[in-house]
PDB file of N, CA and C in Angstrom:
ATOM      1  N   UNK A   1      -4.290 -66.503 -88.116  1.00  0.00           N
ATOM      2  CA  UNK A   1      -4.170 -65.719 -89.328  1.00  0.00           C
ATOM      3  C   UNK A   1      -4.636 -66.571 -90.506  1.00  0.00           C
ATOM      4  N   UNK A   2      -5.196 -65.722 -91.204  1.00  0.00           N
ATOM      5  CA  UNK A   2      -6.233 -66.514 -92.344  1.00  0.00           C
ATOM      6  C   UNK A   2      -5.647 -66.338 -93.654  1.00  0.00           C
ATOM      7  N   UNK A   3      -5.181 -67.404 -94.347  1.00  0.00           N
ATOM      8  CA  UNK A   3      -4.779 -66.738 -95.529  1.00  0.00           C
ATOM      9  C   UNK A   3      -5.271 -67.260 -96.735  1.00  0.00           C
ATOM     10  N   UNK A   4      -6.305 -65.700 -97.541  1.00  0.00           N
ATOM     11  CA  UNK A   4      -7.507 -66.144 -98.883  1.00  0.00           C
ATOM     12  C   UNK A   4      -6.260 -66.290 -99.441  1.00  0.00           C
ATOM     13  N   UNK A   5      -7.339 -67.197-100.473  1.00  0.00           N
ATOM     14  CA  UNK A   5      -6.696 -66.954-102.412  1.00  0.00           C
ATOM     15  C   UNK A   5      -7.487 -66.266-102.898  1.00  0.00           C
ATOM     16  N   UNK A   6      -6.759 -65.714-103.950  1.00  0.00           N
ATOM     17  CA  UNK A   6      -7.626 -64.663-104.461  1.00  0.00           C
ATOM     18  C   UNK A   6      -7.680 -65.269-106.153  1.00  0.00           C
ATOM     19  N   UNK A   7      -8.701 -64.890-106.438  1.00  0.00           N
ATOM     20  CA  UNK A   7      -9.504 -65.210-108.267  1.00  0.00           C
ATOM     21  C   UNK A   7      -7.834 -65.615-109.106  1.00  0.00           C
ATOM     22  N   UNK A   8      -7.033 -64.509-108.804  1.00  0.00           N
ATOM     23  CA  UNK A   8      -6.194 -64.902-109.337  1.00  0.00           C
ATOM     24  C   UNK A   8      -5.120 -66.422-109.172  1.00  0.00           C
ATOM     25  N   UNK A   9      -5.198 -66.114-107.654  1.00  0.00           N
ATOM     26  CA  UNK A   9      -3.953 -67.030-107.218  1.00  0.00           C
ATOM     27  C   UNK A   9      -5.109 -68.639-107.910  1.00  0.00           C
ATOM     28  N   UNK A  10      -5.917 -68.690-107.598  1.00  0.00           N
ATOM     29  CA  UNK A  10      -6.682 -69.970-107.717  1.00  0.00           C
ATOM     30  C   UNK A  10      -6.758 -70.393-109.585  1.00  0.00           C
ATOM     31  N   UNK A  11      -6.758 -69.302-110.070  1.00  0.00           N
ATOM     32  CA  UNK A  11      -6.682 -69.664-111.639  1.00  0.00           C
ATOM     33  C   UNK A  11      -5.108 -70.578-111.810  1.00  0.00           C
ATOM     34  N   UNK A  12      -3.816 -69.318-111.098  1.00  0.00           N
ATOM     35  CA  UNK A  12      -2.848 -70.100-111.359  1.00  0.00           C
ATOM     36  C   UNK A  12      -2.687 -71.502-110.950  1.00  0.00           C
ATOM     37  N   UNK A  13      -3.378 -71.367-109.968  1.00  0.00           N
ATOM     38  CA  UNK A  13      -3.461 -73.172-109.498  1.00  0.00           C
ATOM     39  C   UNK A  13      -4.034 -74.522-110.449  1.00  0.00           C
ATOM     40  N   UNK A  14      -5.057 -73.636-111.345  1.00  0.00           N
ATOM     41  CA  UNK A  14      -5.723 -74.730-111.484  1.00  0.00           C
ATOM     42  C   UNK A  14      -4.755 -74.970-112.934  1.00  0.00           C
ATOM     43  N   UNK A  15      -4.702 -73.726-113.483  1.00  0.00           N
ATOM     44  CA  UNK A  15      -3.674 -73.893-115.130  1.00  0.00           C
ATOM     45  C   UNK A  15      -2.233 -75.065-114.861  1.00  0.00           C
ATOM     46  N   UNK A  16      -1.636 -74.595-113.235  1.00  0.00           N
ATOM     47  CA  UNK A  16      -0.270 -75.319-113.008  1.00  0.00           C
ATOM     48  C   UNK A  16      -1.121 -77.151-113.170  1.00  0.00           C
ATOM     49  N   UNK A  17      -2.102 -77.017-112.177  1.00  0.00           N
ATOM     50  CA  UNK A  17      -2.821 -78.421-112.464  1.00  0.00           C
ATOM     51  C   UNK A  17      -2.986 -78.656-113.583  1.00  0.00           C
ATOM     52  N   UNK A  18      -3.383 -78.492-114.673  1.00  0.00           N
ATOM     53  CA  UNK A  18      -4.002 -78.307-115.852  1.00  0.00           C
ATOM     54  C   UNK A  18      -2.620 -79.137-116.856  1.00  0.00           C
ATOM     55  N   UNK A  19      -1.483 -78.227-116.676  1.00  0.00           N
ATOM     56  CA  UNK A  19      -0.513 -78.437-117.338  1.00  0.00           C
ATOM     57  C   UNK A  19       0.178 -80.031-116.947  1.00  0.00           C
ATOM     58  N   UNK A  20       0.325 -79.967-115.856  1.00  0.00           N
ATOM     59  CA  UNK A  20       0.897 -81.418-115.054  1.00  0.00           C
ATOM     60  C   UNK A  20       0.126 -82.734-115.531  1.00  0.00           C
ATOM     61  N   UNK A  21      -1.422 -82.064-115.404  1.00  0.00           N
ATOM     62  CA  UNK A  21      -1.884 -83.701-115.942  1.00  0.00           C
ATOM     63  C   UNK A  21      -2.083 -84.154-117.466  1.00  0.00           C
ATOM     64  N   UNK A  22      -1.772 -83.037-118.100  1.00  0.00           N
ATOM     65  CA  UNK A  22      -1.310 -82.819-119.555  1.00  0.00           C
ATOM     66  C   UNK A  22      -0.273 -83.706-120.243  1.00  0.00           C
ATOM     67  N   UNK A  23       0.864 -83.322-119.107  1.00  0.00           N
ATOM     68  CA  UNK A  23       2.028 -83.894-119.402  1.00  0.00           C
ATOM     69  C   UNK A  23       2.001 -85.337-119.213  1.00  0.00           C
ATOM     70  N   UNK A  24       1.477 -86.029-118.016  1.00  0.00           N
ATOM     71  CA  UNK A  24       1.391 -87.102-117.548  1.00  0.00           C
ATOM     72  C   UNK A  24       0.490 -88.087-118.479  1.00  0.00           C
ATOM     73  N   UNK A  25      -0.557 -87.538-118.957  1.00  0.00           N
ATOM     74  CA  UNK A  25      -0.975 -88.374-120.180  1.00  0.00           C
ATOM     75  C   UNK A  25      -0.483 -88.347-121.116  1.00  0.00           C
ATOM     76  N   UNK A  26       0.839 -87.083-121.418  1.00  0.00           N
ATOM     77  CA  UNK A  26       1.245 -87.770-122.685  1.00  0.00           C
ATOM     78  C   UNK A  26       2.866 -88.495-122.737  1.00  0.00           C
ATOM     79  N   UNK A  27       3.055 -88.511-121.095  1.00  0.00           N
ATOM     80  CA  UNK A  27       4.126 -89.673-120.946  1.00  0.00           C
ATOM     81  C   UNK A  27       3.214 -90.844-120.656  1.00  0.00           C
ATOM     82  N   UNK A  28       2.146 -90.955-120.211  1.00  0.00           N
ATOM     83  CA  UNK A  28       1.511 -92.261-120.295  1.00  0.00           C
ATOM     84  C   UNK A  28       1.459 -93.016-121.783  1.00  0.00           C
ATOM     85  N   UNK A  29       0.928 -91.944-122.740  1.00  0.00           N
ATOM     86  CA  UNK A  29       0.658 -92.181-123.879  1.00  0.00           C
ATOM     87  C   UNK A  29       1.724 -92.697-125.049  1.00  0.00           C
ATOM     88  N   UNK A  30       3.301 -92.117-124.248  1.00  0.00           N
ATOM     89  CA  UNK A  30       4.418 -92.264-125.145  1.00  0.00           C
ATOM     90  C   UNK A  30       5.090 -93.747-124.742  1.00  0.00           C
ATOM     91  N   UNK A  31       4.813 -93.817-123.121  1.00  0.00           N
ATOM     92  CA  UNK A  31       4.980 -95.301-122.712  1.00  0.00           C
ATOM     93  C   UNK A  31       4.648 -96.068-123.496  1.00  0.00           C
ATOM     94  N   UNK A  32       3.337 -95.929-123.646  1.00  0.00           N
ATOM     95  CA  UNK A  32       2.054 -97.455-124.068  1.00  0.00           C
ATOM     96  C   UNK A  32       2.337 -97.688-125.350  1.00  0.00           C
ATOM     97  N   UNK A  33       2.681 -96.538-126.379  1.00  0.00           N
ATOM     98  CA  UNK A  33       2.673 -96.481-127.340  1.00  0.00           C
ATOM     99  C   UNK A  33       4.669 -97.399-127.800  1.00  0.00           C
ATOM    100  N   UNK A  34       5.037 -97.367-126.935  1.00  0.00           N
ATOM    101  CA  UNK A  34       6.650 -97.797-126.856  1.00  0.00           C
ATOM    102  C   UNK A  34       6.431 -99.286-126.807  1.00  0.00           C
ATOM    103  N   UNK A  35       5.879 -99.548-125.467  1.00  0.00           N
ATOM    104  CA  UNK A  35       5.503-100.924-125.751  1.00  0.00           C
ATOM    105  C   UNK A  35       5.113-101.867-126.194  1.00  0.00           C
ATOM    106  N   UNK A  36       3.793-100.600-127.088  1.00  0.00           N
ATOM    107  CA  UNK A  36       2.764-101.703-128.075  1.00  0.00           C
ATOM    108  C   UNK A  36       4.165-102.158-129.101  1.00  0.00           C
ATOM    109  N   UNK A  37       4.407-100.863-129.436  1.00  0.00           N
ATOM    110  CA  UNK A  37       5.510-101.067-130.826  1.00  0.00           C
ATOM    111  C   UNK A  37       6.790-102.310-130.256  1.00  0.00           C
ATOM    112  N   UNK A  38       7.127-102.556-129.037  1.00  0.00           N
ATOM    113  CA  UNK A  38       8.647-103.087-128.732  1.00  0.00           C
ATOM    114  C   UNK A  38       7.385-105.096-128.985  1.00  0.00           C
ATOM    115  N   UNK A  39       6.380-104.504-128.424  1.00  0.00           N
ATOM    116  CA  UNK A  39       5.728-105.936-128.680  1.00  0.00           C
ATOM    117  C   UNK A  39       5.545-106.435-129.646  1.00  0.00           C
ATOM    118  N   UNK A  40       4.679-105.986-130.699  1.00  0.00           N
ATOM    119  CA  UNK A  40       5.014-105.826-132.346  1.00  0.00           C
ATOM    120  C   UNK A  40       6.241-106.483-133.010  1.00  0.00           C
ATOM    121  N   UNK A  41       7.400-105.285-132.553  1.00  0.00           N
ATOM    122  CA  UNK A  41       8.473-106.017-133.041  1.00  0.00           C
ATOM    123  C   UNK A  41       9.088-107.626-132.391  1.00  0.00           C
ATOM    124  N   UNK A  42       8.530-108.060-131.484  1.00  0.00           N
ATOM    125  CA  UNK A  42       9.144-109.215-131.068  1.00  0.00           C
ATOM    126  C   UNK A  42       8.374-109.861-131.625  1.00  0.00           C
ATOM    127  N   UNK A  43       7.280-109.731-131.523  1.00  0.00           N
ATOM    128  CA  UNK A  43       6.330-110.775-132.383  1.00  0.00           C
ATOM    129  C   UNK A  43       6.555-111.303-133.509  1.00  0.00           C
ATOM    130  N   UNK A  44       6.781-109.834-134.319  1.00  0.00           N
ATOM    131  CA  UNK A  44       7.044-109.935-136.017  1.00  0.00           C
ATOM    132  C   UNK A  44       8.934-110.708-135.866  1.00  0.00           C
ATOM    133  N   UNK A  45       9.533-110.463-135.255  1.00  0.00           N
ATOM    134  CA  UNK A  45      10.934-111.289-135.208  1.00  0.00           C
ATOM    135  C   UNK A  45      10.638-112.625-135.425  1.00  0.00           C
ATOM    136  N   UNK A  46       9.767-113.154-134.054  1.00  0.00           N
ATOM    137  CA  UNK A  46       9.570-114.557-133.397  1.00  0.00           C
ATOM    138  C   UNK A  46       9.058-115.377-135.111  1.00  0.00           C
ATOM    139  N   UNK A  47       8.165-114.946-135.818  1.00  0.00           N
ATOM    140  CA  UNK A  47       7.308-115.182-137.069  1.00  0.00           C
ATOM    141  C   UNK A  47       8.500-115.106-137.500  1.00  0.00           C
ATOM    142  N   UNK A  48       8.859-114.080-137.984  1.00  0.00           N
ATOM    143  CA  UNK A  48       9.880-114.190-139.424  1.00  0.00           C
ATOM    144  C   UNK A  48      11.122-115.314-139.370  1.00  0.00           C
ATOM    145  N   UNK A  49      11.582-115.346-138.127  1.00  0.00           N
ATOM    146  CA  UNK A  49      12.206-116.167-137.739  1.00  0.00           C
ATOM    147  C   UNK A  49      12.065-117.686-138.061  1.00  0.00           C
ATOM    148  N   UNK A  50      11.005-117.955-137.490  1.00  0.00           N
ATOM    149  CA  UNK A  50       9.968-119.573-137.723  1.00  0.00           C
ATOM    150  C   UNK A  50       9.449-119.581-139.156  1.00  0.00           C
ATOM    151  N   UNK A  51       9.312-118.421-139.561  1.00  0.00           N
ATOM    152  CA  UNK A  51       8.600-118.723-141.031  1.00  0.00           C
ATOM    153  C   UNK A  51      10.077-119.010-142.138  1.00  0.00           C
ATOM    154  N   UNK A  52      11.265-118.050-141.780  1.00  0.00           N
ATOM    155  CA  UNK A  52      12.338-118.350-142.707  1.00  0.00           C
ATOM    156  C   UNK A  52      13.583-119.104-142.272  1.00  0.00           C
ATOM    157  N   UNK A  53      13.139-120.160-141.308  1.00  0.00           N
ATOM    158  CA  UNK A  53      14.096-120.740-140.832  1.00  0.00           C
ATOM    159  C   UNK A  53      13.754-121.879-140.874  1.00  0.00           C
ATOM    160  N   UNK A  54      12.456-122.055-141.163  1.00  0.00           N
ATOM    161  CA  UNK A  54      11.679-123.683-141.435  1.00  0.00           C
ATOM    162  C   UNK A  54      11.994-124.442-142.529  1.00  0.00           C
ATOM    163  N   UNK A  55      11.965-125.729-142.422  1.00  0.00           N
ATOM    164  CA  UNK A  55      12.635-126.356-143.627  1.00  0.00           C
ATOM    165  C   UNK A  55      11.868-126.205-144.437  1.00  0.00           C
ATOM    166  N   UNK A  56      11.817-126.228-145.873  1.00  0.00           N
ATOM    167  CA  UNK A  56      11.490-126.644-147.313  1.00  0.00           C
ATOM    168  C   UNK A  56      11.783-127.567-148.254  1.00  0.00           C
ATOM    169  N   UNK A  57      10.507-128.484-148.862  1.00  0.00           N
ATOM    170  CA  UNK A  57      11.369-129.167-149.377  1.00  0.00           C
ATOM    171  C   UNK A  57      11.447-128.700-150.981  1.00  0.00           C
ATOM    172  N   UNK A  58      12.129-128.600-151.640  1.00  0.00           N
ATOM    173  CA  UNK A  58      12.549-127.783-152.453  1.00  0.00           C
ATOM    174  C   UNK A  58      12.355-128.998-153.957  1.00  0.00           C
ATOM    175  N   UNK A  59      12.132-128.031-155.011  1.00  0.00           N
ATOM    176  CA  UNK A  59      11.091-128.889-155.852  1.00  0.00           C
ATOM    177  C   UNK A  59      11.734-128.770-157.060  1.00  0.00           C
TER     178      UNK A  59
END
């Protein structure tokens, strides 16, 4: 027993596809974008840190 898709069933397929990899780039996108920023902020800590914790000699 043979079972077609029909014009229709194959549209819904491709939209359900459509939607899924939609989503997945924009949890990829919310990742990367989390990390750049969590990196950023350690960076800018590590600096502010070393820059206002360094001695001076005061004049």
């Amino acid at each position: 027993m043979k079972n077609e898709l029909k014009t229709q069933d194959i549209t819904a397929i491709i939209a359900q596809a459509n939607r899924e990899r939609i989503d997945a780039i924009g949890i990829l996108i919310v990742a990367g974008s989390r990390k750049a920023l969590a990196w950023t902020a350690r960076r800018a800590d590590r600096f502010l840190h070393a820059f206002l914790m360094s001695p001076v000699d005061p004049r």
